[in-house]
C-alpha atoms as a PDB file:
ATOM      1  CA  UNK A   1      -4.976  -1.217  13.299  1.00  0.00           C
ATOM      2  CA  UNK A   2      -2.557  -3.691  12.620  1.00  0.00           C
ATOM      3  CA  UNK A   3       0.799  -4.213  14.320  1.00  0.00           C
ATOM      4  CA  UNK A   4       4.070  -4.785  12.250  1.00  0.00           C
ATOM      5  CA  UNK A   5       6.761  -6.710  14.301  1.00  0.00           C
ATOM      6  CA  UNK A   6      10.286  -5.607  14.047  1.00  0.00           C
ATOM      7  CA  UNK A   7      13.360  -6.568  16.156  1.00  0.00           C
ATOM      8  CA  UNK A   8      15.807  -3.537  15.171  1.00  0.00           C
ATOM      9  CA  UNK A   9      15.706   0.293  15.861  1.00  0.00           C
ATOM     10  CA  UNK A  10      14.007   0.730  12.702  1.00  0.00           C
ATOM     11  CA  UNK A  11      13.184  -0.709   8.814  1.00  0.00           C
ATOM     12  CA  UNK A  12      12.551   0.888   5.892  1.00  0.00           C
ATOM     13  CA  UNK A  13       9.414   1.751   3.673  1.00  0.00           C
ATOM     14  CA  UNK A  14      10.506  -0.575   1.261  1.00  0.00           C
ATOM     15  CA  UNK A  15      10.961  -2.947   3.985  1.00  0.00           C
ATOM     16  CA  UNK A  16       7.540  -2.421   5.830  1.00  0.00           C
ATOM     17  CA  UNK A  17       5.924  -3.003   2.204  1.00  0.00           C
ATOM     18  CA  UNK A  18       7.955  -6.167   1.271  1.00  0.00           C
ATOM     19  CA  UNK A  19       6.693  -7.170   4.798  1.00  0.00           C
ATOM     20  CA  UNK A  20       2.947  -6.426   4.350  1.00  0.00           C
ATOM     21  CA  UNK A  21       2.677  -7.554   0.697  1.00  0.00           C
ATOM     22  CA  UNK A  22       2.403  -4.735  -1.309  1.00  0.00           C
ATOM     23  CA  UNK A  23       5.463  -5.173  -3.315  1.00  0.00           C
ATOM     24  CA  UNK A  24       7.395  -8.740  -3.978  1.00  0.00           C
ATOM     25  CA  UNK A  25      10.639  -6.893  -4.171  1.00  0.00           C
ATOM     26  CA  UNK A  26      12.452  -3.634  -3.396  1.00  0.00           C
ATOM     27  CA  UNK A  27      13.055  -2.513  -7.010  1.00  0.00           C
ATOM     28  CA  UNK A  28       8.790  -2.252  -6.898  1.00  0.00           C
ATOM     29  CA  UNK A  29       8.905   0.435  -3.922  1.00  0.00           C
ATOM     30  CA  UNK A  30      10.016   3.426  -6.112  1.00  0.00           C
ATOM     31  CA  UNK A  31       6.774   2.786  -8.693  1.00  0.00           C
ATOM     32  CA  UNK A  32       4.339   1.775  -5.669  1.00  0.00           C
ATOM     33  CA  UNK A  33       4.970   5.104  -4.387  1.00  0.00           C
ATOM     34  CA  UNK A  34       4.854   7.365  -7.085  1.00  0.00           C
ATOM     35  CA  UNK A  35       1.407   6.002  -7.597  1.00  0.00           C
ATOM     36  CA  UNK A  36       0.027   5.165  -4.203  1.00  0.00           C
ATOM     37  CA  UNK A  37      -1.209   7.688  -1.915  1.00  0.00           C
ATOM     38  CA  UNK A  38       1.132   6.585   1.698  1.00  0.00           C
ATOM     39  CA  UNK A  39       0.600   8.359   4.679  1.00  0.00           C
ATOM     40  CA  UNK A  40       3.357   8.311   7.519  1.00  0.00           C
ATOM     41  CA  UNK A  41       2.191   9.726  10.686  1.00  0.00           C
ATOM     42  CA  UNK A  42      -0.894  11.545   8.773  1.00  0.00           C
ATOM     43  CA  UNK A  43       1.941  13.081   6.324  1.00  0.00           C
ATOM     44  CA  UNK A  44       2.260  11.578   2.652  1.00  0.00           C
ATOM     45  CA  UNK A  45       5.447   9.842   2.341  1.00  0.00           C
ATOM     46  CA  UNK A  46       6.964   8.951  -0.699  1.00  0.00           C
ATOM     47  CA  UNK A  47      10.681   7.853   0.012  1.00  0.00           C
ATOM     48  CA  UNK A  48      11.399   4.541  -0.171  1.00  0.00           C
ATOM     49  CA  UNK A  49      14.555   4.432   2.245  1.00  0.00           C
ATOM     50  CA  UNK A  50      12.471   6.630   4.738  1.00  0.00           C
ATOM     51  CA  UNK A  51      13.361   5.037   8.137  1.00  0.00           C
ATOM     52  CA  UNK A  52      10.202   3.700  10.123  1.00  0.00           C
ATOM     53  CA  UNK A  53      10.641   3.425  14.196  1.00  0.00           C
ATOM     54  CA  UNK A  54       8.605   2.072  17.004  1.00  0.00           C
ATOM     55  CA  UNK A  55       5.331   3.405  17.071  1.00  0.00           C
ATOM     56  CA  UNK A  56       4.552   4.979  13.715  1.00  0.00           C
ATOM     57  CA  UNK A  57       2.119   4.727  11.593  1.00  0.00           C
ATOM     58  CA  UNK A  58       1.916   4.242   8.274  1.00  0.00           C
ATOM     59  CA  UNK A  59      -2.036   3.955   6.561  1.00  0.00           C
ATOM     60  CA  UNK A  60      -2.519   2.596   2.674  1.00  0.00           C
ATOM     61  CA  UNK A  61      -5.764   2.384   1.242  1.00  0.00           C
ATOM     62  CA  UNK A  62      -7.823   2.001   4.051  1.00  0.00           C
ATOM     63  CA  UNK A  63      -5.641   0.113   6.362  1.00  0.00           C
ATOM     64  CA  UNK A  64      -3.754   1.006   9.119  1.00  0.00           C
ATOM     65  CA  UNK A  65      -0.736  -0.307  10.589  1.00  0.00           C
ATOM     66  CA  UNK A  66       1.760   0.609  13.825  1.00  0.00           C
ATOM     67  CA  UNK A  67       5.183  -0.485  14.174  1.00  0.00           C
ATOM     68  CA  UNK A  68       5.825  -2.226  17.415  1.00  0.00           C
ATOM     69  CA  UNK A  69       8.649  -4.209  18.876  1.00  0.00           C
ATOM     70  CA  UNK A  70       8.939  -7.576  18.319  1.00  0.00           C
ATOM     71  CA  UNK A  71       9.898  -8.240  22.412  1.00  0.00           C
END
């Protein structure tokens, strides 16, 4: 499982997958999406401005990843 950093109360999906490399920018999220299978919290997710916090956990092809605080 790999741990994304933040320093805020939350960040978005398009946020977390700028982050991790999946898209270069946030006009990309909509299409990666619609045609990758994204699972937040073992429910597919497909919003783009859905708000991630502290301790979720979002899994894309394989990989698994947990939001934790930065501190």
């Amino acid at each position: 499982m790999k741990k994304v950093l933040i320093n805020s109360e939350f960040i978005t999906m398009t946020q977390f997958l700028k982050i991790e490399g999946y898209i270069g920018s946030g006009g990309e999220a909509k299409y990666f999406l619609q045609e990758n299978e994204v699972f937040l919290n073992s429910e597919l997710e497909n919003r783009r401005g859905k708000k991630l916090y502290l301790d979720d956990v979002i899994k894309i092809d394989g990989d698994t990843y947990i939001i934790v605080n930065e501190d």
